[in-house]
PDB file of N, CA and C in Angstrom:
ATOM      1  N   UNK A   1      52.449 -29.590 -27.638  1.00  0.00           N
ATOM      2  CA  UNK A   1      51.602 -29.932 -26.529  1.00  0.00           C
ATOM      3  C   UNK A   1      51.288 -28.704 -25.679  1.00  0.00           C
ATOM      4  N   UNK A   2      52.027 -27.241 -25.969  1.00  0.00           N
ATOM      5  CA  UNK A   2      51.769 -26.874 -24.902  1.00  0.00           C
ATOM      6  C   UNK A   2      50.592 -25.717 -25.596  1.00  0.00           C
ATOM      7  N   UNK A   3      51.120 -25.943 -26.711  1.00  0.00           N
ATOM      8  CA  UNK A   3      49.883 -24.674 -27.193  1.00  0.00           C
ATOM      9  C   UNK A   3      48.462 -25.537 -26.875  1.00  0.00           C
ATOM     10  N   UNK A   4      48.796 -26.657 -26.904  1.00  0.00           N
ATOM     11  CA  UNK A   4      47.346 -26.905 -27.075  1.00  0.00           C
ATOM     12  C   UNK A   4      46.654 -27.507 -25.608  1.00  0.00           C
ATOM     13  N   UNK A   5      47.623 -27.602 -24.505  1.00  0.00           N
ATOM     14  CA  UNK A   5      47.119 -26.912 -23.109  1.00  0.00           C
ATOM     15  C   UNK A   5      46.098 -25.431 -23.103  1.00  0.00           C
ATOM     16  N   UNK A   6      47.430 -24.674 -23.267  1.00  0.00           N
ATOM     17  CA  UNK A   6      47.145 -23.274 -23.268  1.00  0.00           C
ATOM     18  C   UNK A   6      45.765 -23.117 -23.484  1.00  0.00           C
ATOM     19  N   UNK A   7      45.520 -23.804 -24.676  1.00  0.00           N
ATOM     20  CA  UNK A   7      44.230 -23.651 -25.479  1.00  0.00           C
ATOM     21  C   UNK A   7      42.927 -24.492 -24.641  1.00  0.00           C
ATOM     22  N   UNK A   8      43.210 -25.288 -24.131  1.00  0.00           N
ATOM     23  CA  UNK A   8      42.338 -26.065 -23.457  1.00  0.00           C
ATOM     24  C   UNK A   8      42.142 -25.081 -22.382  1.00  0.00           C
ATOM     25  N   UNK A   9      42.860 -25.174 -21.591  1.00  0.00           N
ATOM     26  CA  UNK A   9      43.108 -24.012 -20.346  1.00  0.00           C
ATOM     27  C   UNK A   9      41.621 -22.680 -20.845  1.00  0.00           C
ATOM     28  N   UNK A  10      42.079 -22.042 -21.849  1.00  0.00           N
ATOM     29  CA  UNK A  10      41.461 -20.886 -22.332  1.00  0.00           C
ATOM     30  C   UNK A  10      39.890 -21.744 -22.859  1.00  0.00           C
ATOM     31  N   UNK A  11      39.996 -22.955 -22.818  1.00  0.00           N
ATOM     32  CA  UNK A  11      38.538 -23.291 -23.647  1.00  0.00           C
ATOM     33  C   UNK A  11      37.995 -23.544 -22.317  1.00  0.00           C
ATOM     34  N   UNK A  12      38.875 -24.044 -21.062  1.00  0.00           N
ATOM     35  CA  UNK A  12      37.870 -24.551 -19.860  1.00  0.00           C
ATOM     36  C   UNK A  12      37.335 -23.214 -18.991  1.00  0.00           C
ATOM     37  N   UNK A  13      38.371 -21.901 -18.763  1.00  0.00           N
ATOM     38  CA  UNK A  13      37.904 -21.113 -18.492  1.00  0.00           C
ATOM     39  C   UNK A  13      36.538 -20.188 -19.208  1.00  0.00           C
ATOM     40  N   UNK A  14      36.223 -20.303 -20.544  1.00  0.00           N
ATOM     41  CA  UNK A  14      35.327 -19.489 -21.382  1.00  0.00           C
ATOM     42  C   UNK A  14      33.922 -20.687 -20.971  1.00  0.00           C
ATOM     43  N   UNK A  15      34.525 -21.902 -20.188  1.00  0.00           N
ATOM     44  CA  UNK A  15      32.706 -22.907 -20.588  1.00  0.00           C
ATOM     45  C   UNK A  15      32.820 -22.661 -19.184  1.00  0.00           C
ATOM     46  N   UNK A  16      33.795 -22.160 -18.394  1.00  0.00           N
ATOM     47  CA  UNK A  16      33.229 -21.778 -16.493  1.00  0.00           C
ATOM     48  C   UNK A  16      32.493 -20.453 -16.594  1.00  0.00           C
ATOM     49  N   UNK A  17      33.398 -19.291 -17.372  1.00  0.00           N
ATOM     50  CA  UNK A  17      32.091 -18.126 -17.528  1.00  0.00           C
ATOM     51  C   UNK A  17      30.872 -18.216 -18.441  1.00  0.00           C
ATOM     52  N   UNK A  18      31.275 -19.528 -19.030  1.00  0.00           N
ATOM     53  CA  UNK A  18      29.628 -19.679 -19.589  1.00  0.00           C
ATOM     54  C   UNK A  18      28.099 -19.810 -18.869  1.00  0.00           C
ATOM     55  N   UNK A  19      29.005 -21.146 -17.758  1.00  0.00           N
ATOM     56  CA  UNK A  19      28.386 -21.727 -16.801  1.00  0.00           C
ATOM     57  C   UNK A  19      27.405 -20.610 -15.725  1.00  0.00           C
ATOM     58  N   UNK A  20      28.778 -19.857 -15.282  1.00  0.00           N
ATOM     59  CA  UNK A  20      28.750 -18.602 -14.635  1.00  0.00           C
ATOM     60  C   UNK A  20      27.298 -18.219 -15.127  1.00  0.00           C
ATOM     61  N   UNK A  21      27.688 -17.152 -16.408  1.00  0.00           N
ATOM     62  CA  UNK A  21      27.106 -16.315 -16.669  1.00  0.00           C
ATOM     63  C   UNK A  21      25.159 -17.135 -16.734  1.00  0.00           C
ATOM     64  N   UNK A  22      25.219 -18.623 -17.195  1.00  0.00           N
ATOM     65  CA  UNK A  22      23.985 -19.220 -16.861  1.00  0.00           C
ATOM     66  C   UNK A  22      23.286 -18.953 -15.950  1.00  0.00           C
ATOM     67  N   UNK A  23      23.884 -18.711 -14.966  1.00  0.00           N
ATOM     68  CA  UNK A  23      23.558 -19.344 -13.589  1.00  0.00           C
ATOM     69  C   UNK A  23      23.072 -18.050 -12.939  1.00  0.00           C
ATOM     70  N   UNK A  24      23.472 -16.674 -13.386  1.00  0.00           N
ATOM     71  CA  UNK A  24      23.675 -15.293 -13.285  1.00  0.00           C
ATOM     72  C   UNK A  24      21.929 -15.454 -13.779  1.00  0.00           C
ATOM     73  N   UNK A  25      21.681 -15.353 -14.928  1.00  0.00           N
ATOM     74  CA  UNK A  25      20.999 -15.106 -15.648  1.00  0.00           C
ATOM     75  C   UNK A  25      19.899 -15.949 -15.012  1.00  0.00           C
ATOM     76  N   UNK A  26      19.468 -17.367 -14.926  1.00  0.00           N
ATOM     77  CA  UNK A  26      18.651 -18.115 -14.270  1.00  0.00           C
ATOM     78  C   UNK A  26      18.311 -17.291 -12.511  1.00  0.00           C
ATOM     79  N   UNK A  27      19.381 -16.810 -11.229  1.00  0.00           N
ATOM     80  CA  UNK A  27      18.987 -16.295 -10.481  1.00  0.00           C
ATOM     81  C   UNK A  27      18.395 -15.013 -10.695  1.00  0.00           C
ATOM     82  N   UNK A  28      18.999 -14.192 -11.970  1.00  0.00           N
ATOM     83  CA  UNK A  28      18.033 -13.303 -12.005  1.00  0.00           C
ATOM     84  C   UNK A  28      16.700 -13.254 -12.377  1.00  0.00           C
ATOM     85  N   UNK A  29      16.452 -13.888 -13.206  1.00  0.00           N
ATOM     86  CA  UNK A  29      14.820 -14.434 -13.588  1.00  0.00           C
ATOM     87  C   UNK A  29      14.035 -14.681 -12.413  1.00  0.00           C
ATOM     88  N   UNK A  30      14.956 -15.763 -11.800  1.00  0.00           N
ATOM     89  CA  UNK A  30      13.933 -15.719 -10.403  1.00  0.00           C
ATOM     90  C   UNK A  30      13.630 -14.916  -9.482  1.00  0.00           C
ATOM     91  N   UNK A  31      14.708 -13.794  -9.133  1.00  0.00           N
ATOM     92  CA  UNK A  31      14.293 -12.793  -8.325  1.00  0.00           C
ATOM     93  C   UNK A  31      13.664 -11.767  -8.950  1.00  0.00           C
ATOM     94  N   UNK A  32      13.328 -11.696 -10.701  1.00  0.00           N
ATOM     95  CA  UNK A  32      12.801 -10.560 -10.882  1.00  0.00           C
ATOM     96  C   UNK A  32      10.969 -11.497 -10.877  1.00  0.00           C
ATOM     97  N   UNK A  33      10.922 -12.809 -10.863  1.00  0.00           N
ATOM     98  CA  UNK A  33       9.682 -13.392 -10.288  1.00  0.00           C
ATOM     99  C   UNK A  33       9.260 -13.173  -9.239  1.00  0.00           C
ATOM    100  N   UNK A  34      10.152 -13.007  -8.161  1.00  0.00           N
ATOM    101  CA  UNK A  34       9.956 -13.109  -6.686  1.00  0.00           C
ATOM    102  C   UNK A  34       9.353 -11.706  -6.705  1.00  0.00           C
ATOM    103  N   UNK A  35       9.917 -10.529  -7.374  1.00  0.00           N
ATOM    104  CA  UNK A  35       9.340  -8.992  -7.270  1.00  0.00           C
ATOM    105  C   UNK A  35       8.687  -8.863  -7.874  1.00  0.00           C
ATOM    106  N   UNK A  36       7.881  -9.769  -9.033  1.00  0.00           N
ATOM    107  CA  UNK A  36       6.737  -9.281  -9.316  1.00  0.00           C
ATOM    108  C   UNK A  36       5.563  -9.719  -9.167  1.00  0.00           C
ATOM    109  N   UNK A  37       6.227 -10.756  -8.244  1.00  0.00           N
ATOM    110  CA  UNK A  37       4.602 -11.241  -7.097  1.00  0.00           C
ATOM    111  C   UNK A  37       4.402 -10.498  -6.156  1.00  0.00           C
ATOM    112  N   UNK A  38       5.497 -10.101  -5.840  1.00  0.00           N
ATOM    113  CA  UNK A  38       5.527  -9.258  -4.502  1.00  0.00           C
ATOM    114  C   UNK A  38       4.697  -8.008  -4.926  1.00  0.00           C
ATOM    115  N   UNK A  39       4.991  -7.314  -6.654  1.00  0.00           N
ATOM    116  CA  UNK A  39       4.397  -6.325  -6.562  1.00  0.00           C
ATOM    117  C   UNK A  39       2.768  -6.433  -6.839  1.00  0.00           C
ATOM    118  N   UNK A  40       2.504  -7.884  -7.470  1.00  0.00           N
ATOM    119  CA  UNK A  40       1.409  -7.748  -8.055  1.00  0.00           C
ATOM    120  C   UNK A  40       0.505  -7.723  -5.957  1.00  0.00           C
ATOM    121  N   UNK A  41       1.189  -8.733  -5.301  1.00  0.00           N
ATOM    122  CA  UNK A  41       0.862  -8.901  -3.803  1.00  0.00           C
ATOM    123  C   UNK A  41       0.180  -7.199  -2.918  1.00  0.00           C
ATOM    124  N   UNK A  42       1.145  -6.384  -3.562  1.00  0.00           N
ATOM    125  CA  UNK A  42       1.107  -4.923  -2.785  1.00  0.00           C
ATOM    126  C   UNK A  42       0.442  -4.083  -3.509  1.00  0.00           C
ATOM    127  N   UNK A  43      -0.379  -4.597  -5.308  1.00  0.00           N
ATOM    128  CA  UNK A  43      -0.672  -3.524  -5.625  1.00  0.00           C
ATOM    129  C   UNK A  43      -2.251  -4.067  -5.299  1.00  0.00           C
ATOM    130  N   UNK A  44      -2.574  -5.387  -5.031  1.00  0.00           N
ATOM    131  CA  UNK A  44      -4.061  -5.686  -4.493  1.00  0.00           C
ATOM    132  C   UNK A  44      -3.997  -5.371  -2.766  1.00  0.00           C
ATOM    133  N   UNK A  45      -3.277  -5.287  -2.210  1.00  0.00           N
ATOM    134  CA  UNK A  45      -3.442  -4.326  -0.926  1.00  0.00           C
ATOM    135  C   UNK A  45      -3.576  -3.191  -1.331  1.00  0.00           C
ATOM    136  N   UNK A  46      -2.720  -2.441  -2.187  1.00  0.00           N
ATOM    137  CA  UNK A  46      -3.091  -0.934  -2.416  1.00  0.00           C
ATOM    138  C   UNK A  46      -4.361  -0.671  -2.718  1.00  0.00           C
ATOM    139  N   UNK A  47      -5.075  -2.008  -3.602  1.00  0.00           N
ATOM    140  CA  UNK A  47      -6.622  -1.782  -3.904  1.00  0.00           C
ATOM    141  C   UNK A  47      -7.845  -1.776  -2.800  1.00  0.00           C
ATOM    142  N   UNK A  48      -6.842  -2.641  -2.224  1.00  0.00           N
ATOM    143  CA  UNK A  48      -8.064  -2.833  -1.016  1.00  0.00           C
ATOM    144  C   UNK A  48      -8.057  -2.040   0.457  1.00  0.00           C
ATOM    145  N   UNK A  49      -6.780  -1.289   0.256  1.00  0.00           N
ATOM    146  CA  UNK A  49      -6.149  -0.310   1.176  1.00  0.00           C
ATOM    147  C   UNK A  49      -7.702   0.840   0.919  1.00  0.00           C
ATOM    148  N   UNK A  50      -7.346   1.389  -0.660  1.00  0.00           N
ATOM    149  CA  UNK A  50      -7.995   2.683  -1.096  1.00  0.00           C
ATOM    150  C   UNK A  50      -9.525   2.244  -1.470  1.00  0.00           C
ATOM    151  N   UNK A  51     -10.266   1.072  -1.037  1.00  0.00           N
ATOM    152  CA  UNK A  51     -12.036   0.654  -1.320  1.00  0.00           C
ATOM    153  C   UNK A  51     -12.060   1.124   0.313  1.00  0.00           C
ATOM    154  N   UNK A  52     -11.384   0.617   1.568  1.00  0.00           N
ATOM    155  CA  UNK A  52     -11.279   0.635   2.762  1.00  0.00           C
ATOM    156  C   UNK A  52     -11.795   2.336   2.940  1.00  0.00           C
ATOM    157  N   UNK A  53     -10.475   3.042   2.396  1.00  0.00           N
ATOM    158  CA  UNK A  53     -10.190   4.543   2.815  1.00  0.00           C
ATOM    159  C   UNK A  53     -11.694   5.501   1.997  1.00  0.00           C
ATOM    160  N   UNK A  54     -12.128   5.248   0.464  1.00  0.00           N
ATOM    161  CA  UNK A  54     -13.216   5.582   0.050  1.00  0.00           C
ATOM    162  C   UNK A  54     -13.755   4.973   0.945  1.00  0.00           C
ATOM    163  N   UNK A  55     -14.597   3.872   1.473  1.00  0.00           N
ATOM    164  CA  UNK A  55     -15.527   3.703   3.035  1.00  0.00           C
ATOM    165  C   UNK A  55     -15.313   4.121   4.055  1.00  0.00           C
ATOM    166  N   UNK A  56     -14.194   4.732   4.772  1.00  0.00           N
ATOM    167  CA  UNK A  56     -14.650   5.816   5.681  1.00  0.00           C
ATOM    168  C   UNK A  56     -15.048   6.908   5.429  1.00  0.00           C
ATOM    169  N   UNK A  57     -13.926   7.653   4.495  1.00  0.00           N
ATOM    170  CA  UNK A  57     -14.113   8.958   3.849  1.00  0.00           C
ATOM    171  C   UNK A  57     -16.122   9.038   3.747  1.00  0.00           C
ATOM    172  N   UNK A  58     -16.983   8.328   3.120  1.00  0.00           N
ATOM    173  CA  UNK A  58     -18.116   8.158   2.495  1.00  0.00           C
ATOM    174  C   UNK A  58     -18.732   8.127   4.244  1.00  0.00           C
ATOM    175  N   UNK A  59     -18.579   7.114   5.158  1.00  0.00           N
ATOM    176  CA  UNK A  59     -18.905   7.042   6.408  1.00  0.00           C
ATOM    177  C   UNK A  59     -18.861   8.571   7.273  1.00  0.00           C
ATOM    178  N   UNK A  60     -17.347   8.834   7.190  1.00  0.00           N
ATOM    179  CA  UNK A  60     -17.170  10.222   7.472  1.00  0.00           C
ATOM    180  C   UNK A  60     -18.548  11.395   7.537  1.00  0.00           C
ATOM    181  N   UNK A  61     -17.965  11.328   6.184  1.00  0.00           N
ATOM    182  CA  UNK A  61     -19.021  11.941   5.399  1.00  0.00           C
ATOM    183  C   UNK A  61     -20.505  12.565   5.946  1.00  0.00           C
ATOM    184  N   UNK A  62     -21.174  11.353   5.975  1.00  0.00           N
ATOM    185  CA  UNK A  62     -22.740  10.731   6.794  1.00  0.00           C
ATOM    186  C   UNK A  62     -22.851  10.738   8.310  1.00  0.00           C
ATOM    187  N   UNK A  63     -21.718  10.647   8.886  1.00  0.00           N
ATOM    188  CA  UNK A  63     -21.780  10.968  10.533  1.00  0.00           C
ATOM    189  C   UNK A  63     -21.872  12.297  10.639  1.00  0.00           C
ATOM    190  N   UNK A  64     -21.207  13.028   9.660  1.00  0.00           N
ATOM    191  CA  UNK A  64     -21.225  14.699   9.744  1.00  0.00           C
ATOM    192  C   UNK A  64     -21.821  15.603   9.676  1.00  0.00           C
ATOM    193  N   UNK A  65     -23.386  14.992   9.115  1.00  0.00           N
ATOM    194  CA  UNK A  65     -24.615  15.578   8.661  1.00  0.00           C
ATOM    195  C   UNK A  65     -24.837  16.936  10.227  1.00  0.00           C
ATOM    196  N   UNK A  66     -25.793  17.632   9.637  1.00  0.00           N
ATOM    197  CA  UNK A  66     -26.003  18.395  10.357  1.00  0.00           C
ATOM    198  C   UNK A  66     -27.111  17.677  11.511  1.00  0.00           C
ATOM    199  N   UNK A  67     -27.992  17.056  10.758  1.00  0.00           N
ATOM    200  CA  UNK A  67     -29.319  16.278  11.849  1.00  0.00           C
ATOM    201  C   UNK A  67     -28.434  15.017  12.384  1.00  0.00           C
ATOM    202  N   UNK A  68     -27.665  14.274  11.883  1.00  0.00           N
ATOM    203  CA  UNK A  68     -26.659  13.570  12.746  1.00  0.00           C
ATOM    204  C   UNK A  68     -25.991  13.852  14.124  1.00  0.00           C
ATOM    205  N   UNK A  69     -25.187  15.304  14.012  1.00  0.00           N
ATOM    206  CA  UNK A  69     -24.621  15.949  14.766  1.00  0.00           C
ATOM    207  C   UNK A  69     -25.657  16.214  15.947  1.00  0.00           C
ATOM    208  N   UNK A  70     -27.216  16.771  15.637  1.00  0.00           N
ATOM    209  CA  UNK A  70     -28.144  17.294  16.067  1.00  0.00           C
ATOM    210  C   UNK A  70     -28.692  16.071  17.326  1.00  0.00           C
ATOM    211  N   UNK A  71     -28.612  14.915  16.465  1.00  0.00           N
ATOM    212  CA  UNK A  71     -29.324  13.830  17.275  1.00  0.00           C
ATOM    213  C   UNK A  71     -28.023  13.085  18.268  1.00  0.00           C
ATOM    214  N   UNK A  72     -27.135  12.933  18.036  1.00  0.00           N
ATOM    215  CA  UNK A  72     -26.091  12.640  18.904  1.00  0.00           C
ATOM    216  C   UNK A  72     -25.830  13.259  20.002  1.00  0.00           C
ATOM    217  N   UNK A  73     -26.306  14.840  19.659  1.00  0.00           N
ATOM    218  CA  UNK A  73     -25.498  15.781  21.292  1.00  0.00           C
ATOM    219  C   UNK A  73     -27.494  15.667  21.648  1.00  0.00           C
ATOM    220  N   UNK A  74     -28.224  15.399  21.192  1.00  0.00           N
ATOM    221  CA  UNK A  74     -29.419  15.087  22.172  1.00  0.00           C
ATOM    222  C   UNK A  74     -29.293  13.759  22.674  1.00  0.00           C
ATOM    223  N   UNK A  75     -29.633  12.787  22.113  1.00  0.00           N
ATOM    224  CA  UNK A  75     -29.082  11.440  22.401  1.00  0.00           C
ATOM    225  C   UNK A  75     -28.376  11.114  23.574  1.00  0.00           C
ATOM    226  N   UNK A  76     -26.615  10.947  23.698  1.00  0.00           N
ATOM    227  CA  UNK A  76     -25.357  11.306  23.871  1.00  0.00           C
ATOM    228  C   UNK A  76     -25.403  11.918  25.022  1.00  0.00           C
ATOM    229  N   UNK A  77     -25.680  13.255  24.567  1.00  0.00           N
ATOM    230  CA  UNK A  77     -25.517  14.400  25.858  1.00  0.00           C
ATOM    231  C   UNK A  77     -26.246  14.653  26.109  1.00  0.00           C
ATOM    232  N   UNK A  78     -27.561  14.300  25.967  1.00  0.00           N
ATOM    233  CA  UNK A  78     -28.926  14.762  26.776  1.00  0.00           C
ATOM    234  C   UNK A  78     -28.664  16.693  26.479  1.00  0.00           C
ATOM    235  N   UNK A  79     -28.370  17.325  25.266  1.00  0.00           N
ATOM    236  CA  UNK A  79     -28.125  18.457  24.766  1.00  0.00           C
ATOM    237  C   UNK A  79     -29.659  18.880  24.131  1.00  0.00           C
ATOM    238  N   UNK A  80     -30.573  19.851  24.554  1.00  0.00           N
ATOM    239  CA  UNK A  80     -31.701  20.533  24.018  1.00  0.00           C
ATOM    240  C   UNK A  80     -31.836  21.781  23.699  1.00  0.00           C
ATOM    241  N   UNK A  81     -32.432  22.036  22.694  1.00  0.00           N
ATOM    242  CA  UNK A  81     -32.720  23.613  22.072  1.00  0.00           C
ATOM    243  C   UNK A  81     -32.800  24.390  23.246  1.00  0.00           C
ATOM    244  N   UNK A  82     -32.492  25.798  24.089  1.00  0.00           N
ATOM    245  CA  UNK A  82     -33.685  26.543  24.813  1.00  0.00           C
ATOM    246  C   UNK A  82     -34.303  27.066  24.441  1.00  0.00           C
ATOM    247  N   UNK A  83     -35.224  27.176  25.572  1.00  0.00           N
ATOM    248  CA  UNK A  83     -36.686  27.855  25.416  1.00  0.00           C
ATOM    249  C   UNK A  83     -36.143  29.435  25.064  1.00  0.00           C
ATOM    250  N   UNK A  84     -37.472  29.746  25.181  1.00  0.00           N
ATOM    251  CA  UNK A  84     -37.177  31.547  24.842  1.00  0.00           C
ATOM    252  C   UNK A  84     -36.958  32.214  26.339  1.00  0.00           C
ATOM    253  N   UNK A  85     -37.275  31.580  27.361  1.00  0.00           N
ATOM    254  CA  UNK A  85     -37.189  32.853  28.662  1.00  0.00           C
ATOM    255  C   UNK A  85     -35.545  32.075  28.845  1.00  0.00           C
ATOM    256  N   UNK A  86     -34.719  31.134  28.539  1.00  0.00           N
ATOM    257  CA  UNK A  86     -33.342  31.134  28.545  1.00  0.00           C
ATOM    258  C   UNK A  86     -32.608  31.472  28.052  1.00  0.00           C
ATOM    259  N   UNK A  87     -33.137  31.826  26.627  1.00  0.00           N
ATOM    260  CA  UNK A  87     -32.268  33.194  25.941  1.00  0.00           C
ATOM    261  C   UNK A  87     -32.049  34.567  26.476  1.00  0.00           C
ATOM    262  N   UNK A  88     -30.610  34.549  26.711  1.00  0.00           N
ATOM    263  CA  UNK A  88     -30.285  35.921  26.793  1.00  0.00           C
ATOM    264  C   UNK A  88     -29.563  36.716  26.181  1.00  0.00           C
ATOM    265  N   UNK A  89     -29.928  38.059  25.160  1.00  0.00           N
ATOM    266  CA  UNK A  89     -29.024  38.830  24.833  1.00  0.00           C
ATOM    267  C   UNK A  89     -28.072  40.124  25.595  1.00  0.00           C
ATOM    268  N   UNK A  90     -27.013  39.921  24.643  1.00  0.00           N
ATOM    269  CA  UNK A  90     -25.956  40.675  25.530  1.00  0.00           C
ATOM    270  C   UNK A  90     -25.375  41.987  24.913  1.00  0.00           C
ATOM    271  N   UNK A  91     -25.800  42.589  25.001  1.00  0.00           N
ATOM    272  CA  UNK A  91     -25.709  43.899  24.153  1.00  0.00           C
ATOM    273  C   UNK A  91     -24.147  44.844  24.887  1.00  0.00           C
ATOM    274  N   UNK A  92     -23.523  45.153  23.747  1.00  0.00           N
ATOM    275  CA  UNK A  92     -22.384  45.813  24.276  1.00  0.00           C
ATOM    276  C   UNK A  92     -22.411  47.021  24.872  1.00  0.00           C
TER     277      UNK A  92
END
């Protein structure tokens, strides 16, 4: 009788790390689900992060023009070419 405790004993512990190891295996599945929504989640922000950043960059860009610049400080600042008798040179 007792070997065959023993043996039971050793058969109930091997179907608890069975159990175990199930249960191991099932939470990991799910958290490697949980991270790859998460990543698929962060890599369509990353897409829509970098369409965002190409539209300023491109905006940038077009505000920077030279006749842009030109019409803003007239515009803006009421900024005008001078005439020729307001030119003055300064000779060293």
């Amino acid at each position: 009788m007792r070997r065959y405790s023993w043996q039971l004993v050793l058969l109930g512990a091997m179907a608890l790390a069975l159990v175990w190891a199930a249960v191991a295996v099932v939470e990991a599945r799910h958290e490697a689900r949980k991270l790859f929504v998460t990543l698929e989640q962060l890599r369509v922000e990353r897409d829509e992060l970098n369409i965002e950043w190409n539209r300023l960059r491109l905006e940038q860009s077009s505000r920077v023009t030279h006749a842009n610049v030109e019409a803003l400080a007239r515009d803006q600042l009421s900024m005008r070419n001078p005439g020729p008798d307001e030119i003055v040179l300064v000779r060293p």
